[in-house]
Structures are given as C-alpha cells and as structure tokens.
PDB file of N, CA and C in Angstrom:
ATOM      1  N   UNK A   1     -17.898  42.963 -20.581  1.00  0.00           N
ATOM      2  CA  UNK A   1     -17.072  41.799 -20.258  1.00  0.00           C
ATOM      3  C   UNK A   1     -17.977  40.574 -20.068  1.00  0.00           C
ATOM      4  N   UNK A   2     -17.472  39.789 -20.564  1.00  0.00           N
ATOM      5  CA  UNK A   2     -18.400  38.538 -20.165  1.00  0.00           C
ATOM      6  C   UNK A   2     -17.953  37.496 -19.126  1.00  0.00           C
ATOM      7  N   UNK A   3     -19.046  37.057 -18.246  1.00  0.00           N
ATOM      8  CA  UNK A   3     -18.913  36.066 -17.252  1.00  0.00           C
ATOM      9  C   UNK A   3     -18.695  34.961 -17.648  1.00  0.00           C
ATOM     10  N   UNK A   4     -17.667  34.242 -16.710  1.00  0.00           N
ATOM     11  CA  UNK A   4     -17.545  32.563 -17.044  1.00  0.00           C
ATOM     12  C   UNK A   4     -18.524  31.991 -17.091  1.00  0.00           C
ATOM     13  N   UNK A   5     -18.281  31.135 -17.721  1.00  0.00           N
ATOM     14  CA  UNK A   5     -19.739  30.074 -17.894  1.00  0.00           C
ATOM     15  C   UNK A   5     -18.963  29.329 -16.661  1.00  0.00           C
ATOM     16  N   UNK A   6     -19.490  29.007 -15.442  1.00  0.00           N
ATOM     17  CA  UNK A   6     -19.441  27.455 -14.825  1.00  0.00           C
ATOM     18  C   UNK A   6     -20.262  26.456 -14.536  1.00  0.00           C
ATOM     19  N   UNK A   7     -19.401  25.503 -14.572  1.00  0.00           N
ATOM     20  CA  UNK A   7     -20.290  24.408 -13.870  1.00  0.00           C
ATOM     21  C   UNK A   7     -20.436  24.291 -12.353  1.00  0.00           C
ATOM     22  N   UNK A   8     -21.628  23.962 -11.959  1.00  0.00           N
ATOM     23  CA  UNK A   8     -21.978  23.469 -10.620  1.00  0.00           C
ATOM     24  C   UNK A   8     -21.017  23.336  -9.780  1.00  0.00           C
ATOM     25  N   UNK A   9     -20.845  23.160  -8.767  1.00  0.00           N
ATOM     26  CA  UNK A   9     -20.157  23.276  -7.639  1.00  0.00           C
ATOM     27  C   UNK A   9     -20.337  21.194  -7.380  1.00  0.00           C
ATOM     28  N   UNK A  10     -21.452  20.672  -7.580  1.00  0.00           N
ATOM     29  CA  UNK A  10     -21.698  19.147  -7.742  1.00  0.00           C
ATOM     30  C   UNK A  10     -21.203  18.395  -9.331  1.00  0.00           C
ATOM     31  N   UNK A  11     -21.162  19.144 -10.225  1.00  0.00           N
ATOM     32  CA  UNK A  11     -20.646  18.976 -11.657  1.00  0.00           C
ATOM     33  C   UNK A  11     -18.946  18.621 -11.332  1.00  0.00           C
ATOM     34  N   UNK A  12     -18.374  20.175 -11.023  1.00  0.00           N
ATOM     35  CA  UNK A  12     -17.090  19.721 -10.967  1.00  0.00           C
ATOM     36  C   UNK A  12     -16.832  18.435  -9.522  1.00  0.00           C
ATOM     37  N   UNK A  13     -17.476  19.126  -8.877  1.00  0.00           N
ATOM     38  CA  UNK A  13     -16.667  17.748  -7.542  1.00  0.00           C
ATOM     39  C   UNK A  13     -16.858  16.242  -8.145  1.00  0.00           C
ATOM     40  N   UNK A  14     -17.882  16.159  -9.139  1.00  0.00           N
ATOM     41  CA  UNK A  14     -17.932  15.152  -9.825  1.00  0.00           C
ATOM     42  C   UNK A  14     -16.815  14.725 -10.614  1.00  0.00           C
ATOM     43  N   UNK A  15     -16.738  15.866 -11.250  1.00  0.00           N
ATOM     44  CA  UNK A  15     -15.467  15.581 -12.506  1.00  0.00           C
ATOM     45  C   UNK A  15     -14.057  15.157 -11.915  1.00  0.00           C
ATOM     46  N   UNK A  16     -14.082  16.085 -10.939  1.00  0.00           N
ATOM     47  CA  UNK A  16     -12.823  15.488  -9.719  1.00  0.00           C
ATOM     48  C   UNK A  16     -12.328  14.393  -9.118  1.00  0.00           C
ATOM     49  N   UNK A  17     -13.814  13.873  -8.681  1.00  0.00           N
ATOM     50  CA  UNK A  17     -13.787  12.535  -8.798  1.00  0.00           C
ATOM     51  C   UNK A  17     -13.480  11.309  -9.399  1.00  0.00           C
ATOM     52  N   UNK A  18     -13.896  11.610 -10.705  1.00  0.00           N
ATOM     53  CA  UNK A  18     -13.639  10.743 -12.080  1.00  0.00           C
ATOM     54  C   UNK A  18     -12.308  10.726 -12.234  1.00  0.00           C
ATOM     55  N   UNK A  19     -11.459  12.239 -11.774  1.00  0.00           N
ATOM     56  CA  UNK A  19     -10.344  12.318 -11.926  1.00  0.00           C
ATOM     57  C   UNK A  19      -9.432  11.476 -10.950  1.00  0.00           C
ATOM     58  N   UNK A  20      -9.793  11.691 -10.055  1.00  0.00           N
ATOM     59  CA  UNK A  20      -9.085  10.991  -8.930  1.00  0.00           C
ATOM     60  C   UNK A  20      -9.650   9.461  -8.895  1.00  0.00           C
ATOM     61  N   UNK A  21     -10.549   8.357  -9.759  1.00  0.00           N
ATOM     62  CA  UNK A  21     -10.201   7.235  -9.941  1.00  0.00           C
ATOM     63  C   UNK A  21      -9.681   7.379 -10.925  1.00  0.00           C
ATOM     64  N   UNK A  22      -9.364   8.022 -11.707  1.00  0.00           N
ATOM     65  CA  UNK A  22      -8.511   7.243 -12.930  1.00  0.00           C
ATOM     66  C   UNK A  22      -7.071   7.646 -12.709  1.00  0.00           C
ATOM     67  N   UNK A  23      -6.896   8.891 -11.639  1.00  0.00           N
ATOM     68  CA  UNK A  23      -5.197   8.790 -11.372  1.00  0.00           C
ATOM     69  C   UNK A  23      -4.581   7.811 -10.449  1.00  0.00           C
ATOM     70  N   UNK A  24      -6.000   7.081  -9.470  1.00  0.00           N
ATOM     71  CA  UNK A  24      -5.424   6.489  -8.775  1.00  0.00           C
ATOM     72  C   UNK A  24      -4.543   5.423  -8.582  1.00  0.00           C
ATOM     73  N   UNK A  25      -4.261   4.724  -9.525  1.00  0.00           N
ATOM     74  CA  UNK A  25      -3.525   4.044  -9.526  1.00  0.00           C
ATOM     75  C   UNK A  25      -1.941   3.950 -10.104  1.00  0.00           C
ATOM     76  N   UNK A  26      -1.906   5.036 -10.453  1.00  0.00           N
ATOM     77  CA  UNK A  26      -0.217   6.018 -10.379  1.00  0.00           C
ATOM     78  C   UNK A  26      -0.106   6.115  -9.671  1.00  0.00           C
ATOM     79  N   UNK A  27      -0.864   6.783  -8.575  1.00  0.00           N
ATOM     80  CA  UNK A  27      -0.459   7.649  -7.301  1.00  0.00           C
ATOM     81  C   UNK A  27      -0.334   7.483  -6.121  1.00  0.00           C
ATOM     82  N   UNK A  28      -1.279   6.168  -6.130  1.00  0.00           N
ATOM     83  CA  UNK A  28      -1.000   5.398  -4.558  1.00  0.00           C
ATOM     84  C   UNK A  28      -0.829   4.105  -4.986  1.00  0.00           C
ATOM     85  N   UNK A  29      -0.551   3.594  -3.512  1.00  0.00           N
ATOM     86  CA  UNK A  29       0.044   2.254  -3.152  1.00  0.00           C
ATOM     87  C   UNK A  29      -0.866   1.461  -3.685  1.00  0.00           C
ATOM     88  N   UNK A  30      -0.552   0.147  -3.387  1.00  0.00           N
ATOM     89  CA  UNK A  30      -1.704  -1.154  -4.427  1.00  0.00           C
ATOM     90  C   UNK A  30      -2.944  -1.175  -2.492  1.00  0.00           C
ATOM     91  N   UNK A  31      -1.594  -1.189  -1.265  1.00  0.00           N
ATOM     92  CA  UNK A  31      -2.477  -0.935  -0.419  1.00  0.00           C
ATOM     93  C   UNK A  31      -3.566  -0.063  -0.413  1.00  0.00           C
ATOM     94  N   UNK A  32      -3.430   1.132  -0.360  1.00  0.00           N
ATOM     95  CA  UNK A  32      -4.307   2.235  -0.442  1.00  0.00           C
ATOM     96  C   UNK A  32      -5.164   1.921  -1.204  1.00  0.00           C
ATOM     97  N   UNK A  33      -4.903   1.922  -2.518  1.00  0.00           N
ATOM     98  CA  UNK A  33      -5.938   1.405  -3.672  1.00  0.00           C
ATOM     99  C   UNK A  33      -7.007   0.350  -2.848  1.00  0.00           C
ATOM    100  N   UNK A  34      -6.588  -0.880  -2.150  1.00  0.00           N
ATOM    101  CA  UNK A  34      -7.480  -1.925  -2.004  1.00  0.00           C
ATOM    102  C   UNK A  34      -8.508  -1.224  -1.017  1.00  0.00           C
ATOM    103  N   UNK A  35      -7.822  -0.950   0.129  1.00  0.00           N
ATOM    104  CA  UNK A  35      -8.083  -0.231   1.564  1.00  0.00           C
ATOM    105  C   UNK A  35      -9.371   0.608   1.108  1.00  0.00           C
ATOM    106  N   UNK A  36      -9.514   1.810  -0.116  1.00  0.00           N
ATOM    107  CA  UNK A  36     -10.807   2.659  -0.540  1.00  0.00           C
ATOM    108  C   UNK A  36     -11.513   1.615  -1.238  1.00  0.00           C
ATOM    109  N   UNK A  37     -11.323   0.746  -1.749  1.00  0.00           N
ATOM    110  CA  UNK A  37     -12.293  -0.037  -3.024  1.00  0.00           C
ATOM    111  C   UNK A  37     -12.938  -0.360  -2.472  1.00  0.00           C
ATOM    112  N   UNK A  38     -12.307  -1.465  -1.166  1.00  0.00           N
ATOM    113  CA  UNK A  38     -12.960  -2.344  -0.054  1.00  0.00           C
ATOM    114  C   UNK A  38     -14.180  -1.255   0.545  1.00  0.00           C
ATOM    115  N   UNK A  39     -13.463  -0.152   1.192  1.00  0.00           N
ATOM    116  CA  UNK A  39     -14.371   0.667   1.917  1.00  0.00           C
ATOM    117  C   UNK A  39     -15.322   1.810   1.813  1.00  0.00           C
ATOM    118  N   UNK A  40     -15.112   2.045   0.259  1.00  0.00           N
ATOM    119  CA  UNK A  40     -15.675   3.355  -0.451  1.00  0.00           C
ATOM    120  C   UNK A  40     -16.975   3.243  -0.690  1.00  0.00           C
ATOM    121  N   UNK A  41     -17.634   2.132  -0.380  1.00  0.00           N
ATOM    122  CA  UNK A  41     -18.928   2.097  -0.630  1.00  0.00           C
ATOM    123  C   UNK A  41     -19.645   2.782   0.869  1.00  0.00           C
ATOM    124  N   UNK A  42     -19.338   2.011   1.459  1.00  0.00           N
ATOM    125  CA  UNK A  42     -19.728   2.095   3.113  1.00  0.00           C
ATOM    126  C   UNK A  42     -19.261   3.741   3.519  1.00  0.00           C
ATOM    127  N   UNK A  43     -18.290   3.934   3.586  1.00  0.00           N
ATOM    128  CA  UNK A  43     -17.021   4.483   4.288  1.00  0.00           C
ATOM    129  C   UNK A  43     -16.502   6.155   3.445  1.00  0.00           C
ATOM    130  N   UNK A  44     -16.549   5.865   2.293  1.00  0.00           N
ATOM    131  CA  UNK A  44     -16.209   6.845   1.394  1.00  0.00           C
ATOM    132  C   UNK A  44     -16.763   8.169   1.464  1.00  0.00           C
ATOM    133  N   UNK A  45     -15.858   9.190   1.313  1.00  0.00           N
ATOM    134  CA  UNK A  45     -16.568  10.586   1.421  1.00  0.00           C
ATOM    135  C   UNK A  45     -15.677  11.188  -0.059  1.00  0.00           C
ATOM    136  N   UNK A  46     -16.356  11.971  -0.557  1.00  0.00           N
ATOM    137  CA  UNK A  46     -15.802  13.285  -1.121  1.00  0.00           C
ATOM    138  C   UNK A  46     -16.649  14.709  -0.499  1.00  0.00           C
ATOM    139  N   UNK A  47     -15.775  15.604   0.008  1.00  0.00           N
ATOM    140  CA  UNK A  47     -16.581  16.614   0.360  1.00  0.00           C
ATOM    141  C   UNK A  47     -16.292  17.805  -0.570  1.00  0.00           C
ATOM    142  N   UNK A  48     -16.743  18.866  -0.640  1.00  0.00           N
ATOM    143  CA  UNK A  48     -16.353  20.205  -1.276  1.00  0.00           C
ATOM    144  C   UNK A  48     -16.443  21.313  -1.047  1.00  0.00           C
ATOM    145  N   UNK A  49     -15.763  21.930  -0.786  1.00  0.00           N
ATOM    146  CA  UNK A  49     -15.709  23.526  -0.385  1.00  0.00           C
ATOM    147  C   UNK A  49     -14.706  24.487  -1.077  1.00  0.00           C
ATOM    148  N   UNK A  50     -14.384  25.463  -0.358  1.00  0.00           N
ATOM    149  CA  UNK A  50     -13.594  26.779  -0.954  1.00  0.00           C
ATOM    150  C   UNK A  50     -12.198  26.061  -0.531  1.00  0.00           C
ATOM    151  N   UNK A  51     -11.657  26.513  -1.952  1.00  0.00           N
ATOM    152  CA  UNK A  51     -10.298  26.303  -1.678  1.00  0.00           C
ATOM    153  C   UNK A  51      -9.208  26.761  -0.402  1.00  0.00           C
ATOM    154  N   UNK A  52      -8.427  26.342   0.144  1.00  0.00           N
ATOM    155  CA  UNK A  52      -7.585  26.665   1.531  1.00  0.00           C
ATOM    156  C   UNK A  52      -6.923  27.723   0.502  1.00  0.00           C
ATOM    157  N   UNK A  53      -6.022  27.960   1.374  1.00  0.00           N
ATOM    158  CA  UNK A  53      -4.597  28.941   1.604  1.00  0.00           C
ATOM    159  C   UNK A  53      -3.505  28.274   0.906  1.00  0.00           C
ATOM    160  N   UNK A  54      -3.570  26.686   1.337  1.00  0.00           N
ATOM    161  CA  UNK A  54      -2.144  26.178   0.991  1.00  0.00           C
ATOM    162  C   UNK A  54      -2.153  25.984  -0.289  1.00  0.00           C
ATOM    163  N   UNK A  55      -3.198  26.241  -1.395  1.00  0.00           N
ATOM    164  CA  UNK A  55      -2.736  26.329  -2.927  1.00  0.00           C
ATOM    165  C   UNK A  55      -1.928  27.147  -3.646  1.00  0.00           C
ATOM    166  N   UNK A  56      -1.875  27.917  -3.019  1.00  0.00           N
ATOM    167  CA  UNK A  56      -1.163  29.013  -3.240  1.00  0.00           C
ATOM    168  C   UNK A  56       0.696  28.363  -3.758  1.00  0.00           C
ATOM    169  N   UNK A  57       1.310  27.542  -2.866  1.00  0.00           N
ATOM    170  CA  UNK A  57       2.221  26.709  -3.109  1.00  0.00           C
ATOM    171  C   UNK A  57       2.576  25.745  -3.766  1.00  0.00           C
ATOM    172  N   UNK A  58       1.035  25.551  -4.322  1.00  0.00           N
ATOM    173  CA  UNK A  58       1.093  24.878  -6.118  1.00  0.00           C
ATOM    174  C   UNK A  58       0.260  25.241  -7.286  1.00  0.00           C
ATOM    175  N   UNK A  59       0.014  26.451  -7.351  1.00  0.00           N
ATOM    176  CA  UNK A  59      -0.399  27.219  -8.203  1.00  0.00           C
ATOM    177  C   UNK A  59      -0.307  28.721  -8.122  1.00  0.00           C
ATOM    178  N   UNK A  60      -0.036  28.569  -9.383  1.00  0.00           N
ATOM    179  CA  UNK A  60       0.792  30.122  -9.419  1.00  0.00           C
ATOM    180  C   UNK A  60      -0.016  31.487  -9.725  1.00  0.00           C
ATOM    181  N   UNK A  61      -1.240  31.310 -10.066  1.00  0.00           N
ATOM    182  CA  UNK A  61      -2.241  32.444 -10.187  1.00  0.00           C
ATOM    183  C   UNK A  61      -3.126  32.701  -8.755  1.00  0.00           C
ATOM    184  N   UNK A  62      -3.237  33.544  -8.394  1.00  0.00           N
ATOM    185  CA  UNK A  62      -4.725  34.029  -7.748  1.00  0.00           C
ATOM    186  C   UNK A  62      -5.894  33.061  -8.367  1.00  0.00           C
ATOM    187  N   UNK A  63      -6.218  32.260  -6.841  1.00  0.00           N
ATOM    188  CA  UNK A  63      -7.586  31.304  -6.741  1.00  0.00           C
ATOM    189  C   UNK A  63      -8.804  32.068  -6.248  1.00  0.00           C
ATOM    190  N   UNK A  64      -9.357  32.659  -7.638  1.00  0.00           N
ATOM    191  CA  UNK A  64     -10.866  33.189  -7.273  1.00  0.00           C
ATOM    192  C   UNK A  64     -11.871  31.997  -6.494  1.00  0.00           C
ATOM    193  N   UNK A  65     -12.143  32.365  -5.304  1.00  0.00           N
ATOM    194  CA  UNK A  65     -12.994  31.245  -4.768  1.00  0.00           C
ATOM    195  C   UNK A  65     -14.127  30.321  -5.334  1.00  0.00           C
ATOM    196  N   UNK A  66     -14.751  31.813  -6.179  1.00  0.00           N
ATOM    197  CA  UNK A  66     -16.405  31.085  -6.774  1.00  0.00           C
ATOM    198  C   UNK A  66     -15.954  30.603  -8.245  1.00  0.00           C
ATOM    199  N   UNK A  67     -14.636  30.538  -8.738  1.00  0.00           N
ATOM    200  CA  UNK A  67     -14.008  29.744  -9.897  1.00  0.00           C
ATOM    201  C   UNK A  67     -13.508  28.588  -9.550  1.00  0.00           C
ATOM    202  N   UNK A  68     -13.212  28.395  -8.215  1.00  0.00           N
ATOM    203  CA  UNK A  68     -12.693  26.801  -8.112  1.00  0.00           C
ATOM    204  C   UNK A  68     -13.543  25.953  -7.059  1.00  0.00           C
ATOM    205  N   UNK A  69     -13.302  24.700  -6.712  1.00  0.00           N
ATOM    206  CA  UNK A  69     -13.661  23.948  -5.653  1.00  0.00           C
ATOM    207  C   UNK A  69     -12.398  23.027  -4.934  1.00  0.00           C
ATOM    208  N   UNK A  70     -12.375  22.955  -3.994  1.00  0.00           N
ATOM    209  CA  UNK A  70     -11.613  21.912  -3.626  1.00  0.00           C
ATOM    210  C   UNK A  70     -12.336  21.053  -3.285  1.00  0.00           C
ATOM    211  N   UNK A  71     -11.833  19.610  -3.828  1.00  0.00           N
ATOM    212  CA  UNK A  71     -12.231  18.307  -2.912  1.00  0.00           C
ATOM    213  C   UNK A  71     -11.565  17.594  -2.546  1.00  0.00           C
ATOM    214  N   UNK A  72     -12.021  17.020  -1.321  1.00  0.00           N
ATOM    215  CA  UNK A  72     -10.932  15.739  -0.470  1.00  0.00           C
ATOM    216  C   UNK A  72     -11.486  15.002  -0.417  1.00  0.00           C
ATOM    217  N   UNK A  73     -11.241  13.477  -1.252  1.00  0.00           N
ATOM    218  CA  UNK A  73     -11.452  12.283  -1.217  1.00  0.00           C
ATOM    219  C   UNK A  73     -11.027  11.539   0.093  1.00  0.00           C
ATOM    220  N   UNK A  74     -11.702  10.354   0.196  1.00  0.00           N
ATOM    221  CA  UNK A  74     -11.287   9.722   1.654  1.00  0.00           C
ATOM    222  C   UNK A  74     -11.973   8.770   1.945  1.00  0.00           C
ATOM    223  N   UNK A  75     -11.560   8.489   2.632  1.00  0.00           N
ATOM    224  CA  UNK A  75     -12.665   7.064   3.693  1.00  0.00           C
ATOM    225  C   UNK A  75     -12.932   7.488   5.566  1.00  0.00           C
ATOM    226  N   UNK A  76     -13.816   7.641   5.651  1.00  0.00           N
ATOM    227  CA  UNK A  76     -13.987   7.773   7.088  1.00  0.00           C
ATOM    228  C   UNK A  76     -14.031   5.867   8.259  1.00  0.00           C
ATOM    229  N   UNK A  77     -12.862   6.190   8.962  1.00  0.00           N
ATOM    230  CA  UNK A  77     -12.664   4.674   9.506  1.00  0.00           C
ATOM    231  C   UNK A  77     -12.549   4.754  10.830  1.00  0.00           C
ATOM    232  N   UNK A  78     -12.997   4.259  11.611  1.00  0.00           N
ATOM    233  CA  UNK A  78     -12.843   4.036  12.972  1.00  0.00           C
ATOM    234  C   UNK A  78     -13.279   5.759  13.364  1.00  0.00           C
ATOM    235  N   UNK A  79     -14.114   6.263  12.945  1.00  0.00           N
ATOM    236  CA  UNK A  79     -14.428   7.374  13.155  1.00  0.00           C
ATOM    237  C   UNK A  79     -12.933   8.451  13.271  1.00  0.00           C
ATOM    238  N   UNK A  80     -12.379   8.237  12.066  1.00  0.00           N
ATOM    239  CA  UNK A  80     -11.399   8.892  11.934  1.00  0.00           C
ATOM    240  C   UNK A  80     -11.464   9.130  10.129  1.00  0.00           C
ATOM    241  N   UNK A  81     -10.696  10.219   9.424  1.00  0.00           N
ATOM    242  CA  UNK A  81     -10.718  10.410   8.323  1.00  0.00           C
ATOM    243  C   UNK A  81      -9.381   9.740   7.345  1.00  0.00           C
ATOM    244  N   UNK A  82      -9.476   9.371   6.452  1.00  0.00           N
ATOM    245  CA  UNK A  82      -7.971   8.481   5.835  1.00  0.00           C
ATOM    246  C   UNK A  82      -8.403   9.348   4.585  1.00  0.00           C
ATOM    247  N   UNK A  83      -7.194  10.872   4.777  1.00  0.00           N
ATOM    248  CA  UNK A  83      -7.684  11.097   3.308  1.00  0.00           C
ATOM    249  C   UNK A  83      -6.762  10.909   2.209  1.00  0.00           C
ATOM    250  N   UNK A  84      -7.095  10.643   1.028  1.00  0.00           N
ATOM    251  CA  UNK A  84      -6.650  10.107  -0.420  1.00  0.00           C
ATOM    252  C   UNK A  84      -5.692  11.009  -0.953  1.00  0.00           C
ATOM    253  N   UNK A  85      -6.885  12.170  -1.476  1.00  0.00           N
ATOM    254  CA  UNK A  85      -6.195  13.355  -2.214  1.00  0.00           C
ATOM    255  C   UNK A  85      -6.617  14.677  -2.087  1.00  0.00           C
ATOM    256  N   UNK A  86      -6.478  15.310  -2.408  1.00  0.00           N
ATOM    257  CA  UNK A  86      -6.848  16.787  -2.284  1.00  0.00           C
ATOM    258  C   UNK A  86      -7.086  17.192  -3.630  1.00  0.00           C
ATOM    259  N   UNK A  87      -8.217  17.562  -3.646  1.00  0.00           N
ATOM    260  CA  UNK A  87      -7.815  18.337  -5.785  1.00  0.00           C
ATOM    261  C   UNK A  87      -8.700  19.557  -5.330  1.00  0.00           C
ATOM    262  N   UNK A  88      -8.140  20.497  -6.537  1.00  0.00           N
ATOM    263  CA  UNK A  88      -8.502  21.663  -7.132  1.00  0.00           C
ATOM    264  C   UNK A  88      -9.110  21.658  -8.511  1.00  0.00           C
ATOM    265  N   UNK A  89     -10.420  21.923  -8.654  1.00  0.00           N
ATOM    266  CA  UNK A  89     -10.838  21.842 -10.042  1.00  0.00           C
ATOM    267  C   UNK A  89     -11.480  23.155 -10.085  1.00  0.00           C
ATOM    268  N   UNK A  90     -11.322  23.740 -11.636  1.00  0.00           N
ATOM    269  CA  UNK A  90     -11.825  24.876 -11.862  1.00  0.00           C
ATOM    270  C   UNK A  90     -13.582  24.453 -12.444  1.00  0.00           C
ATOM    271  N   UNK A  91     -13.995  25.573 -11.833  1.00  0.00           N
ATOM    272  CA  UNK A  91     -15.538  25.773 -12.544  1.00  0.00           C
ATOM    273  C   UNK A  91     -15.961  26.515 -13.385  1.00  0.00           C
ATOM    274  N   UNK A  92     -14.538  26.859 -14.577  1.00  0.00           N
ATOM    275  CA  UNK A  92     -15.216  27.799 -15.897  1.00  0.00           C
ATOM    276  C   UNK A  92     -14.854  26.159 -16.675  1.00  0.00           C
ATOM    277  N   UNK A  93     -16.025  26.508 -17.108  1.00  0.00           N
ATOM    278  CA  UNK A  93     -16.290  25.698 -18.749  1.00  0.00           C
ATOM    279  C   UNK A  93     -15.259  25.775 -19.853  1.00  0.00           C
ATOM    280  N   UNK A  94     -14.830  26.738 -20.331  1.00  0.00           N
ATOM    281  CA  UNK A  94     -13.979  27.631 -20.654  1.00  0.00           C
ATOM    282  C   UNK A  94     -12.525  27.172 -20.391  1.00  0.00           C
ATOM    283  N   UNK A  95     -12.506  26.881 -19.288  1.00  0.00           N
ATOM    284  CA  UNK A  95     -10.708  26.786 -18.980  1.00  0.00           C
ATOM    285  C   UNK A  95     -10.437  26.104 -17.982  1.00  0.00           C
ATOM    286  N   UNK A  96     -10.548  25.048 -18.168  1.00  0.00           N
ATOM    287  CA  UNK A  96     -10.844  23.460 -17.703  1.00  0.00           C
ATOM    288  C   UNK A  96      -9.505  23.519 -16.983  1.00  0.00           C
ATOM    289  N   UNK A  97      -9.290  22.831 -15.180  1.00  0.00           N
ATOM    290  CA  UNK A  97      -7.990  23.253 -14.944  1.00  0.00           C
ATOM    291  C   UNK A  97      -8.251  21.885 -13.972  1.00  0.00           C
ATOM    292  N   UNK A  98      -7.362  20.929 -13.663  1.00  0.00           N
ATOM    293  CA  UNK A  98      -7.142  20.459 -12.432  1.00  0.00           C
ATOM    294  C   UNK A  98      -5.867  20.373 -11.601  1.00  0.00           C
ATOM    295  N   UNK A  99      -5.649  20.150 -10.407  1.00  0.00           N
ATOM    296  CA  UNK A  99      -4.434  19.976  -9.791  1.00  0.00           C
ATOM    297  C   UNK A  99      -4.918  18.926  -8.441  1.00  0.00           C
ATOM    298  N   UNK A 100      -4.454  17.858  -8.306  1.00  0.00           N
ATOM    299  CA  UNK A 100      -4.596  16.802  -7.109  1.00  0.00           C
ATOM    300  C   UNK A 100      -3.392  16.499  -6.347  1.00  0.00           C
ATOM    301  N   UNK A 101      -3.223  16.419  -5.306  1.00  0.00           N
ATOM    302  CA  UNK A 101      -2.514  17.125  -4.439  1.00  0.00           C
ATOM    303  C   UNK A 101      -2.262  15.064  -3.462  1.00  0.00           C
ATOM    304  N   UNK A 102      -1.830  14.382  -3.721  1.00  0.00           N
ATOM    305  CA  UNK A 102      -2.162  12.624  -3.289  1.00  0.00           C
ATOM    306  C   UNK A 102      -1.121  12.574  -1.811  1.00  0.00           C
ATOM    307  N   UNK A 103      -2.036  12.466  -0.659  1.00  0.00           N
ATOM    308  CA  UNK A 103      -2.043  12.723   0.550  1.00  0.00           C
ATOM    309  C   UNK A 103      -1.455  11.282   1.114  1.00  0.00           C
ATOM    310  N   UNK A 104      -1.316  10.483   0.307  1.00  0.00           N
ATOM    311  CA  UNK A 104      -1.216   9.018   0.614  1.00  0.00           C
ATOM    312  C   UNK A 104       0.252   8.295  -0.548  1.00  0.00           C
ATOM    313  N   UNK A 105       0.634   7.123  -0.100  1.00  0.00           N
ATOM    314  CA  UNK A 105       1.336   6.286  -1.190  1.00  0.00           C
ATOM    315  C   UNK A 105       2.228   6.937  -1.674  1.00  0.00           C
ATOM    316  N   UNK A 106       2.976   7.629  -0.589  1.00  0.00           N
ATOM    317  CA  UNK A 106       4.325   9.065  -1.606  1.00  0.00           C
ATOM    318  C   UNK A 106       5.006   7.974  -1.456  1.00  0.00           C
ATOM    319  N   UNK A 107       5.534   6.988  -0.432  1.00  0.00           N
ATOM    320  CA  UNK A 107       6.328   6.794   0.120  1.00  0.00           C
ATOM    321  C   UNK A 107       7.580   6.075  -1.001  1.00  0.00           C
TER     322      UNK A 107
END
C-alpha cells in the first residue's frame, strides 16, 4: 500500500491561509475585513494544530489527525482573541481538500 504523500504541517497552514484571504471577502463583513487588515500585521495570528471533535458536523468522513490540520485565523486585541475562521485543510498532495468554517460576519 502506499503512503500519502503530504505536505508540511507549515505548507498547508500556509495554503489555508491564502485560502482564507481570498474567501475573505464573501464571508465577512466590510467591518471585519478592515478591523484584520488594519491589525494583522501587529495583531494577527494563524495557529495550527489537530483537528477538534466539532468537524465531525461538517464533514462526513473520519478525520485522520496526521492527514489534516486545523487553523484559526484571528487577531489577538486587548489581550483577547477575535477569531476570523476556522479551516480544515488536508495534507495529502493527492487529495487536496478544504473546509473554512467563518466565525465572524454571518450576521
């Protein structure tokens, strides 16, 4: 059997990234939008780790841990967190998957 090829654990949170500016402006408010631009230099986090539990409720397969990453975009403000989005990106090469999850601007 052969192993997935993946990318990095810094590759995809990257790609995630890329993803989440170019959805951003579907997905949130023109506020929100200004609020990270203004502060994303200073202020901005993306972090990455193992996917939670709660994917499970928007994706319908079994989330092998060391196949995906989650990241949460954000701004850290007043020593508090303002987060953006949530995404799921896969790390096979192979079978390129995302899902972003926009924590902000439903309204």
């Amino acid at each position: 059997m052969m192993s997935a090829r993946l990318h990095s654990v810094e590759e995809a949170t990257n790609q995630a990234y890329e993803i989440f500016l170019e959805m951003a402006p579907d997905n949130l408010s023109e506020e929100d939008i200004e609020l990270f631009n203004e502060h994303r230099e200073e202020a901005g986090f993306i972090e990455d780790s193992e996917p939670d539990e709660s994917w499970a409720a928007f994706v319908e397969y079994e989330i092998e841990p060391e196949a995906f990453v989650q990241v949460l975009v954000g701004l850290e403000v007043d020593e508090q967190d303002v987060l953006f989005a949530k995404i799921l990106i896969s790390r096979d090469i192979d079978a390129p998957f995302c899902h972003v999850v926009w924590l902000r601007g439903q309204q």
